[in-house]
Protein backbone atom coordinates (compact mmCIF):
# COMPACT_ATOMS: atom_id res chain seq x y z
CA UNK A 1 131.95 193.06 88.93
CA UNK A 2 132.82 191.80 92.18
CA UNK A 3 132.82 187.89 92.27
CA UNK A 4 134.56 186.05 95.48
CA UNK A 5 135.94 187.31 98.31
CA UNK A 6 136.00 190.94 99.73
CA UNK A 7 137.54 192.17 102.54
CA UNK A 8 137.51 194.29 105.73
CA UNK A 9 138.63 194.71 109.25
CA UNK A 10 135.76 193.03 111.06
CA UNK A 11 135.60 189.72 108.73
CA UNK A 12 138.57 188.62 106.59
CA UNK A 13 136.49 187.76 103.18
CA UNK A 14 132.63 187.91 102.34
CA UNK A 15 131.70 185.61 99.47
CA UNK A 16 130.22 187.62 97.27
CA UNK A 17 128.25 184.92 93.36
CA UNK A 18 127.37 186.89 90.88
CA UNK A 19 124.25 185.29 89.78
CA UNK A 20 123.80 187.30 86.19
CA UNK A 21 125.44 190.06 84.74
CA UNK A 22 123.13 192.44 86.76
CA UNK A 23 122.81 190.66 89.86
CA UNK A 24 124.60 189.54 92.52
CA UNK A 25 124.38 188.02 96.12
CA UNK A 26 126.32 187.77 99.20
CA UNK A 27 125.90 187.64 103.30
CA UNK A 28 125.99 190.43 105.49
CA UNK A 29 127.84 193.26 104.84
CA UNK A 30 129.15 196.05 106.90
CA UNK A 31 129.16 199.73 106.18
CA UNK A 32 132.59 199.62 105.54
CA UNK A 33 132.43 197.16 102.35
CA UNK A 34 129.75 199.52 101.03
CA UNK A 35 133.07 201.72 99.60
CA UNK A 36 134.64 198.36 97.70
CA UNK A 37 130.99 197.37 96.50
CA UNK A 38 130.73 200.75 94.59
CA UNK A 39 134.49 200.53 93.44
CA UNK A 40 133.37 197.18 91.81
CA UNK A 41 130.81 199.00 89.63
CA UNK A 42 127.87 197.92 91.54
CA UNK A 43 125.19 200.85 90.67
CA UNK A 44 122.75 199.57 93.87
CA UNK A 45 122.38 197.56 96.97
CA UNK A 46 119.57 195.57 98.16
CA UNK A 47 118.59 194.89 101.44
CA UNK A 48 116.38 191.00 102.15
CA UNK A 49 117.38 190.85 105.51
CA UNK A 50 115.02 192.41 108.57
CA UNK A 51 116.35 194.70 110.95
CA UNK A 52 117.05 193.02 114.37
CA UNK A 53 117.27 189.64 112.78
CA UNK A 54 120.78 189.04 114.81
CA UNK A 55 122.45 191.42 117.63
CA UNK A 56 125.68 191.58 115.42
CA UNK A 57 123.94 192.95 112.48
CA UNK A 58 124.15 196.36 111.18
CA UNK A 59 120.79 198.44 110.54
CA UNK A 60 119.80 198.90 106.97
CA UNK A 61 119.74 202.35 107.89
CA UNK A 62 123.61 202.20 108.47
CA UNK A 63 124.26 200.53 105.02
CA UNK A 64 121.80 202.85 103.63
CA UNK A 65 123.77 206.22 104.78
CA UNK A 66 127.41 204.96 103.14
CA UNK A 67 125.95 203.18 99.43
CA UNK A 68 124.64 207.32 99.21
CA UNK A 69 127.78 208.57 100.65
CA UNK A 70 128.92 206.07 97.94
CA UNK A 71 126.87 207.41 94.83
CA UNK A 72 124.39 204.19 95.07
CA UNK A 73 120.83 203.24 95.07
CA UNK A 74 119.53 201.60 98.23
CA UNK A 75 116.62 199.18 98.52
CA UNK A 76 115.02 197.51 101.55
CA UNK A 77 113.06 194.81 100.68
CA UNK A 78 113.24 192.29 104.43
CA UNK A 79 112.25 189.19 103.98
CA UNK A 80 111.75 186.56 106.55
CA UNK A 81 114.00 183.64 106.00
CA UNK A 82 112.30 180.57 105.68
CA UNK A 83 108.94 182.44 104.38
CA UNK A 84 108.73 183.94 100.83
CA UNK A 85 105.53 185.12 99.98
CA UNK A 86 103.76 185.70 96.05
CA UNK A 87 104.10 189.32 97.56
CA UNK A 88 107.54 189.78 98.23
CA UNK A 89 108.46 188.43 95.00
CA UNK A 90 106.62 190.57 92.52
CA UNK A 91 107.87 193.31 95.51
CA UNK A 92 111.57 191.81 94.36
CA UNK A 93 110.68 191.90 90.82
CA UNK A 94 109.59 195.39 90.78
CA UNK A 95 112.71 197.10 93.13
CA UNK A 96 115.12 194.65 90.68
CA UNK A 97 113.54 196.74 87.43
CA UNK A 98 113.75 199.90 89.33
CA UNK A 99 117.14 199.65 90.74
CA UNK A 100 120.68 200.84 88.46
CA UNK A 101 122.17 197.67 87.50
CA UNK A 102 124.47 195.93 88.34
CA UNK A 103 122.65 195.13 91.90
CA UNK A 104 124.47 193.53 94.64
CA UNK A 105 122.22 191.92 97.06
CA UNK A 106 122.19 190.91 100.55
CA UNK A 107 120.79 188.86 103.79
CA UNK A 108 122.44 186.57 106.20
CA UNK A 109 124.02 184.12 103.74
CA UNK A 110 122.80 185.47 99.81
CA UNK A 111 120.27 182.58 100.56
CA UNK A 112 117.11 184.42 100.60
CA UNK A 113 118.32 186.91 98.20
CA UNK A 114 119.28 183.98 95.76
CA UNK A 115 115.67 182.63 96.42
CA UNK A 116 113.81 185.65 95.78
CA UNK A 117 116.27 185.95 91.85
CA UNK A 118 115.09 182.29 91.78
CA UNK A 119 111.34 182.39 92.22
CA UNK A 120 111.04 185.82 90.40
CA UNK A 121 112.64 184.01 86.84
């Protein structure tokens, strides 16, 4: 499974910590590391970061069109940094039974997503 850096032509490397055998987070990612995720064995991809949270971001909707291109599950679960409710983490504990594992998560940093693992143990 993908642990440590991965690369592409907008960013040089995107931590990636593998926080179990079925879960992993990371920062943003692009459409184009959507390809490498899936090489890596990951069987899904969630989403803890809003829409329109920065300008540079991509939509979810864009990540969401190449992890099917890519054979993958999607799931968009935003979460507003800073504010993790009781909701949003039986939400997180319900899309993380759900989902193919191995799941590779992300938000701005892996913070949130981290968070969310943490609080749903």
């Amino acid at each position: 499974m993908l642990e440590g850096p991965v690369s592409n032509a907008r960013r040089k490397t995107m931590e990636a910590r593998k926080l179990s055998d079925e879960y992993t987070v990371a920062g943003q990612i692009t459409p184009e590391d959507v390809q490498e995720i899936a090489a890596r064995g990951y069987r899904s991809i969630m989403c803890n970061r809003p829409d329109g949270e920065s300008p540079d971001q991509p939509d979810f909707a864009e990540i969401e069109a190449a992890a099917r291109e890519a054979g993958l599950e999607v799931a968009f679960l935003p979460v507003v940094s800073g504010q993790i409710t009781d909701e949003d983490v039986e939400a997180f504990r319900e899309r993380v039974a759900e989902l193919p594992k191995p799941i590779f998560a992300y938000c701005r940093s892996g913070g949130r997503c981290q968070n969310l693992w943490t609080l749903s143990r």
